[in-house]
C-alpha atoms as a PDB file:
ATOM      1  CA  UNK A   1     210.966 277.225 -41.008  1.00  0.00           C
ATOM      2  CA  UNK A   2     211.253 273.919 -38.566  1.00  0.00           C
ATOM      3  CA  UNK A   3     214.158 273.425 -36.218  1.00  0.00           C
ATOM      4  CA  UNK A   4     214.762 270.357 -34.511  1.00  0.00           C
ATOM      5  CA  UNK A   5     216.781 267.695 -33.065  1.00  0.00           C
ATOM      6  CA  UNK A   6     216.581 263.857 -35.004  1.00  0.00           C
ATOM      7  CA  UNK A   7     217.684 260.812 -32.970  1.00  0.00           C
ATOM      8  CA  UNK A   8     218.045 257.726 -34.952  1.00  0.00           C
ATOM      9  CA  UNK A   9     218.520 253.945 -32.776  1.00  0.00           C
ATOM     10  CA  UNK A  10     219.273 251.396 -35.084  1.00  0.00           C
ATOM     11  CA  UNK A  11     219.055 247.627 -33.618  1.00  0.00           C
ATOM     12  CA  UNK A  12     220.055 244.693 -35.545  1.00  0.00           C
ATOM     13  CA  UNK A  13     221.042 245.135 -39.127  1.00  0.00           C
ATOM     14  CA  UNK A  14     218.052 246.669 -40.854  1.00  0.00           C
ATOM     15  CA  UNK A  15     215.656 248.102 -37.818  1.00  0.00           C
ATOM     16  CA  UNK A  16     215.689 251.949 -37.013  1.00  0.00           C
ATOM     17  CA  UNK A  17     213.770 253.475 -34.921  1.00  0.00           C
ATOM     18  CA  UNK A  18     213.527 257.141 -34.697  1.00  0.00           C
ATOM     19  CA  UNK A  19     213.000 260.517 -32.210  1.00  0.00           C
ATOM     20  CA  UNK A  20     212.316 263.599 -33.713  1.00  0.00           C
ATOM     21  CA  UNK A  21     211.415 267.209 -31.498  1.00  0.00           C
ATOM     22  CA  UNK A  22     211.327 270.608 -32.702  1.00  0.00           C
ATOM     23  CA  UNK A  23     209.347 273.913 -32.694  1.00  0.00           C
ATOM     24  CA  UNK A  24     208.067 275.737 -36.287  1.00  0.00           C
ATOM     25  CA  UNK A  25     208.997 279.058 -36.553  1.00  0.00           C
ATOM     26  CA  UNK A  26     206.484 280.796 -39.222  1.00  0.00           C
ATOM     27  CA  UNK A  27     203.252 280.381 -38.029  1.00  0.00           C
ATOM     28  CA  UNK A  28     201.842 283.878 -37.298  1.00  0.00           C
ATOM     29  CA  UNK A  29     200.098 284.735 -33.987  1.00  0.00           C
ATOM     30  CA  UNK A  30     201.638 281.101 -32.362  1.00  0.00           C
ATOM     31  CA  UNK A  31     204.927 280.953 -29.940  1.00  0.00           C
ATOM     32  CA  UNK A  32     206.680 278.467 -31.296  1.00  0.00           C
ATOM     33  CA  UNK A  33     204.777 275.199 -31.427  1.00  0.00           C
ATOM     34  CA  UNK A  34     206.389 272.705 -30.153  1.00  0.00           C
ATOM     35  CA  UNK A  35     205.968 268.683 -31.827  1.00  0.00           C
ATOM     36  CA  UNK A  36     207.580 265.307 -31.838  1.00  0.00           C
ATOM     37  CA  UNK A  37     207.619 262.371 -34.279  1.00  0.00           C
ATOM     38  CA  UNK A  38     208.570 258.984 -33.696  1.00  0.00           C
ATOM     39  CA  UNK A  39     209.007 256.718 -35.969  1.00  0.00           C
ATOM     40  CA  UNK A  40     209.678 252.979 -36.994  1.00  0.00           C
ATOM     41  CA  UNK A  41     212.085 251.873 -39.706  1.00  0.00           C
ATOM     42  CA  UNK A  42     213.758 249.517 -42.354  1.00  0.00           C
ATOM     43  CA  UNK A  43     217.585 250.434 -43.408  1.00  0.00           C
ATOM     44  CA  UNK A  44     218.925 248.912 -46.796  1.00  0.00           C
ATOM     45  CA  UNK A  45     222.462 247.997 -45.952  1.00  0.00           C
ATOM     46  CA  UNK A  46     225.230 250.875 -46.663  1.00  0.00           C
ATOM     47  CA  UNK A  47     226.157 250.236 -50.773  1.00  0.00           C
ATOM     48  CA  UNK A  48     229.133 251.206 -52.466  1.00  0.00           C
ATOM     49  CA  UNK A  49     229.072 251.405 -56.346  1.00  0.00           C
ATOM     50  CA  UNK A  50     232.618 249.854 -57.367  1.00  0.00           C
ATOM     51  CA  UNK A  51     234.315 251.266 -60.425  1.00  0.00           C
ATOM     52  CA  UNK A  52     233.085 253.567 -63.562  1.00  0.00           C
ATOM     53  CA  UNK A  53     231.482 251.988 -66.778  1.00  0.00           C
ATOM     54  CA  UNK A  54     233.415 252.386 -69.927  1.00  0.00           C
ATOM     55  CA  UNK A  55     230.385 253.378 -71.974  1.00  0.00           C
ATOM     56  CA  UNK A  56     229.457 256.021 -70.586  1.00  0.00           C
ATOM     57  CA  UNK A  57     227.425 258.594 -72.619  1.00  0.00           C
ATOM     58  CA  UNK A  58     227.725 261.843 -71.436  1.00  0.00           C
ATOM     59  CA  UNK A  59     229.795 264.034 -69.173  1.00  0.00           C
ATOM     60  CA  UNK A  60     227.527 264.018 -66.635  1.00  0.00           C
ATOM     61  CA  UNK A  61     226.780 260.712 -66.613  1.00  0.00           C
ATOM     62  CA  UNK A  62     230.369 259.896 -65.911  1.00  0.00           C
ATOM     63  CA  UNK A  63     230.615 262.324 -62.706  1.00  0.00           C
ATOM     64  CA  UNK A  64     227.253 261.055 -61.398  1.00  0.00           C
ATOM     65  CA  UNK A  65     228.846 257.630 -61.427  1.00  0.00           C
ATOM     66  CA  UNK A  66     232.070 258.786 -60.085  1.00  0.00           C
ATOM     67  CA  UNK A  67     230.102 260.386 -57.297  1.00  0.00           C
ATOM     68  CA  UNK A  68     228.426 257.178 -56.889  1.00  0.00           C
ATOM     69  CA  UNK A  69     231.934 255.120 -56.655  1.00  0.00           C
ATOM     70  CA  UNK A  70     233.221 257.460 -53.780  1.00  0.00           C
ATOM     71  CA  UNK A  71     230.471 257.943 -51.346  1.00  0.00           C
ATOM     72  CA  UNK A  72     229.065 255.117 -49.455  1.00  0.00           C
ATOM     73  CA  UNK A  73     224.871 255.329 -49.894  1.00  0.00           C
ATOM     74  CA  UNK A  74     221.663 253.883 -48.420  1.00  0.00           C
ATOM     75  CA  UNK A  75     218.304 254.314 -47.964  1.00  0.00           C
ATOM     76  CA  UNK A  76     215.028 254.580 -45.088  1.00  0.00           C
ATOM     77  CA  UNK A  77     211.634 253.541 -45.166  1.00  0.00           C
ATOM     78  CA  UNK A  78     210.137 255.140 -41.555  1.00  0.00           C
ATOM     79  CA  UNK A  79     206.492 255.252 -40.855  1.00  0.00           C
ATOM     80  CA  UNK A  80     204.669 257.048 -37.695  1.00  0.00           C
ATOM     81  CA  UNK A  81     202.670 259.398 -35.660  1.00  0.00           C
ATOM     82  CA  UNK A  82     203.714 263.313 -35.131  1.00  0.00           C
ATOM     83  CA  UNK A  83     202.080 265.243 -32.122  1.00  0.00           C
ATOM     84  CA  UNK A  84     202.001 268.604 -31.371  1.00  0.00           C
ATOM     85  CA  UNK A  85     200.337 271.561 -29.921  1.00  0.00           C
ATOM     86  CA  UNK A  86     200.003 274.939 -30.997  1.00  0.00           C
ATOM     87  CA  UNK A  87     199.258 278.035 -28.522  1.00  0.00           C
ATOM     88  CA  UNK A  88     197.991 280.988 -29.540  1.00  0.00           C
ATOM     89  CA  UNK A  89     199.776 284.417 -28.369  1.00  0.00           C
ATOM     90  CA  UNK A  90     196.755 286.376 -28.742  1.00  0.00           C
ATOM     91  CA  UNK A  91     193.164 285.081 -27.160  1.00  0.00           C
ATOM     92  CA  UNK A  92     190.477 285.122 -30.411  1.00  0.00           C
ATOM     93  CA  UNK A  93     192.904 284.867 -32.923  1.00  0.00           C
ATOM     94  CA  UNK A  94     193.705 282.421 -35.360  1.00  0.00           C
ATOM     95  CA  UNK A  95     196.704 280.953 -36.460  1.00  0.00           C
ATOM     96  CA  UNK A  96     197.812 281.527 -40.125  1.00  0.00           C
ATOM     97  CA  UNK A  97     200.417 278.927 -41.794  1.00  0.00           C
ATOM     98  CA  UNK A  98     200.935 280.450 -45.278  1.00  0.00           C
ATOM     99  CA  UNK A  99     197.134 280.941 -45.631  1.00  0.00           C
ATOM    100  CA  UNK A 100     195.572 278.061 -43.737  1.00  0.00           C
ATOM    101  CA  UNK A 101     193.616 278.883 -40.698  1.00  0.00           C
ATOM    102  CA  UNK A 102     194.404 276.207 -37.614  1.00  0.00           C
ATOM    103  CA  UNK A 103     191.102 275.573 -35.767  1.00  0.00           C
ATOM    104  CA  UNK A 104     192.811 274.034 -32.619  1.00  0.00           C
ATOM    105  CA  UNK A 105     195.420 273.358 -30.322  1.00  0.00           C
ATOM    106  CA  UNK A 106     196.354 269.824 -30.802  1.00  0.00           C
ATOM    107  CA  UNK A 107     198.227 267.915 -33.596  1.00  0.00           C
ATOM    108  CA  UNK A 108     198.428 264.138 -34.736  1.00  0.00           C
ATOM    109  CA  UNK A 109     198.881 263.251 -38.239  1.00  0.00           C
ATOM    110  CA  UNK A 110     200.480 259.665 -39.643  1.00  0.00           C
ATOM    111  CA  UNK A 111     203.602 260.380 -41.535  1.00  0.00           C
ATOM    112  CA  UNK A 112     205.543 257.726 -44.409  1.00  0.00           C
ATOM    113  CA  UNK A 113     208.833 258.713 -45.544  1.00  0.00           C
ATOM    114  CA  UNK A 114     211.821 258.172 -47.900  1.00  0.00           C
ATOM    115  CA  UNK A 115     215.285 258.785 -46.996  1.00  0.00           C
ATOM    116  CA  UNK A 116     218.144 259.116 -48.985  1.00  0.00           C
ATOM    117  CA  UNK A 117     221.509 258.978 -46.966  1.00  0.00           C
ATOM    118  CA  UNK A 118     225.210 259.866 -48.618  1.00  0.00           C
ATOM    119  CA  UNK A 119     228.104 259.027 -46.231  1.00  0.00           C
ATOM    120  CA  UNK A 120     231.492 261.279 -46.716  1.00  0.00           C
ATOM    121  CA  UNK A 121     233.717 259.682 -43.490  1.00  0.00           C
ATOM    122  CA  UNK A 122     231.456 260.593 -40.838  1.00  0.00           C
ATOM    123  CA  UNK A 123     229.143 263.334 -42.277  1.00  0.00           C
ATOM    124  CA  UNK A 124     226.036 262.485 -43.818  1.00  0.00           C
ATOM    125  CA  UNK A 125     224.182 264.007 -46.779  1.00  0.00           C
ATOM    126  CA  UNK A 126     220.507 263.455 -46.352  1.00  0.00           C
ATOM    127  CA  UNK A 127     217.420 264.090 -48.418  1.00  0.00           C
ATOM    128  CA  UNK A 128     214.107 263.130 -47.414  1.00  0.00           C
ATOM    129  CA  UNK A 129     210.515 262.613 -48.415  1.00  0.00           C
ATOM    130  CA  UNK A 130     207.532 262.531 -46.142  1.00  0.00           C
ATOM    131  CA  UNK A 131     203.776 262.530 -46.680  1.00  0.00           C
ATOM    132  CA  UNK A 132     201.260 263.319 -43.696  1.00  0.00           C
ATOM    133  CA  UNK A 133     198.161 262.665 -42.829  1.00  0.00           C
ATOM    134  CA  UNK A 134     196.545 265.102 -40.230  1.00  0.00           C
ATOM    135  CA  UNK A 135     194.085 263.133 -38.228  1.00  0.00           C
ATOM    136  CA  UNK A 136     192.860 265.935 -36.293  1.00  0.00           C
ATOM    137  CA  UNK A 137     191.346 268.379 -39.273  1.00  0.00           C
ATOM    138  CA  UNK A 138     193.618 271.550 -38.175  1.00  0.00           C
ATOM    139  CA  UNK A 139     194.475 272.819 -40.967  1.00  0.00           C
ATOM    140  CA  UNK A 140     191.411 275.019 -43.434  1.00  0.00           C
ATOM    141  CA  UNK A 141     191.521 277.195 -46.282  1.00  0.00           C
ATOM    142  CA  UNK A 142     189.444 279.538 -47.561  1.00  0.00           C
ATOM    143  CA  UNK A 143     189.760 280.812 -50.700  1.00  0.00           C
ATOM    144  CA  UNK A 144     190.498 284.574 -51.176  1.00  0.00           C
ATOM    145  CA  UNK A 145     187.958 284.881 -53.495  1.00  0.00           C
ATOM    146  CA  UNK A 146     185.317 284.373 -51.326  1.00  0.00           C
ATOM    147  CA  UNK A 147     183.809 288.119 -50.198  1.00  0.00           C
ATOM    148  CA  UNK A 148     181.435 285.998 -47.645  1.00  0.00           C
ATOM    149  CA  UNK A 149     181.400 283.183 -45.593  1.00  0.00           C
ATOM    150  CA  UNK A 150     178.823 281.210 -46.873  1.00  0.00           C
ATOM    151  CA  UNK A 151     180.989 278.522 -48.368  1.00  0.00           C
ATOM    152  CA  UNK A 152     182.149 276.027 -45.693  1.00  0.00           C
ATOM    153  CA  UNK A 153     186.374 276.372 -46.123  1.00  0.00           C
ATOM    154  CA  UNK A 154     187.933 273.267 -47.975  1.00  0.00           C
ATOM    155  CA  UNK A 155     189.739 271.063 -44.706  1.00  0.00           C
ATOM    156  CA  UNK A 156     193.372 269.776 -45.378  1.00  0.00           C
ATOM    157  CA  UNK A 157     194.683 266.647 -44.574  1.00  0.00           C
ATOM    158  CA  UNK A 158     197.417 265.399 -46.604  1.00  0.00           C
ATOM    159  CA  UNK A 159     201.048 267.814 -46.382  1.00  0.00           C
ATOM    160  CA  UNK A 160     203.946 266.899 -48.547  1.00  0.00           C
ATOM    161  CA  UNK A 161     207.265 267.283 -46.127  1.00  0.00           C
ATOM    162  CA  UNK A 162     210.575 266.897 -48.455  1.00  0.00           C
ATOM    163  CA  UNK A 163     213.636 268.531 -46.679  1.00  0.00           C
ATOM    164  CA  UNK A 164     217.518 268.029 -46.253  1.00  0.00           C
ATOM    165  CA  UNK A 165     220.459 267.700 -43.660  1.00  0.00           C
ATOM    166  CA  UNK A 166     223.749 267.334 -43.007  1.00  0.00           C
ATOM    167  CA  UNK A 167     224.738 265.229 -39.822  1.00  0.00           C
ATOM    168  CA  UNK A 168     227.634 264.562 -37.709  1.00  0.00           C
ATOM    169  CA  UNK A 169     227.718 259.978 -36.847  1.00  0.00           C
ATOM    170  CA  UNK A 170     229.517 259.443 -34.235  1.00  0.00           C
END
């Protein structure tokens, strides 16, 4: 589980650039880790589907579009880095992220993302997409299989982050 706090500054029409901090809450044998992103954006311009087609095929094909015709929509291309640094609670222990071993403290990984935004007056429906690249080779897994340690454990690098919000604009 990840709680944080997202700050979005948008300049000009199309630029965004944005602030990210939080801590992750399941990683065993770590206090909270703290991390930050920040990121740099493009923002298509808010659109507004006008009206429902008349040939519609299907049921849901008409309240998808009628969904479409109320809410105001647009999307986010970010890209950027993501730091971080996990403690361990206990000295010679290891951290364990839903059966990856972390090797060290520190975090940096690239991130690219997608982001879907629905406006209803001044709340916001979000859904995102982000890959990641960790830089820093944290993140190992060994497979349970394996009775010995012989085999060196298979480093990961790429995470898939999708997730979604609700926000308050003001």
């Amino acid at each position: 589980m990840d709680y944080n706090l997202n700050y979005g500054q948008f300049h000009g029409k199309n630029r965004v650039y944005r602030v990210k901090a939080g801590f992750i809450k399941d990683l065993d044998n770590a206090d909270y880790p703290p991390y930050a992103t920040f990121r740099y954006g493009f923002r298509s311009s808010t659109n507004r589907a006008l009206g429902v087609s008349s040939t519609t095929g299907s049921i849901s094909q008409l309240l998808f579009e009628l969904f479409q015709s109320v809410f105001s929509r647009n999307f986010e291309f970010t890209a950027g880095p993501t730091i971080g640094y996990i403690d361990k609670s206990e000295s010679n222990s290891t951290v364990d992220y839903h059966g990856y071993n972390v090797k060290n403290s520190f975090l940096l990984s690239l991130d690219a993302g997608f982001r879907l935004h629905y406006n209803i007056w001044r709340f916001r429906l979000t859904g995102s997409m982000f890959m990641a690249y960790n830089l820093t080779n944290n993140f190992e897994y060994r497979h349970s299989s394996e009775s010995n340690n012989l085999k060196s454990p298979d480093i990961i690098r790429w995470f898939f982050k999708p997730s979604v919000g609700l926000s308050f604009a003001y």
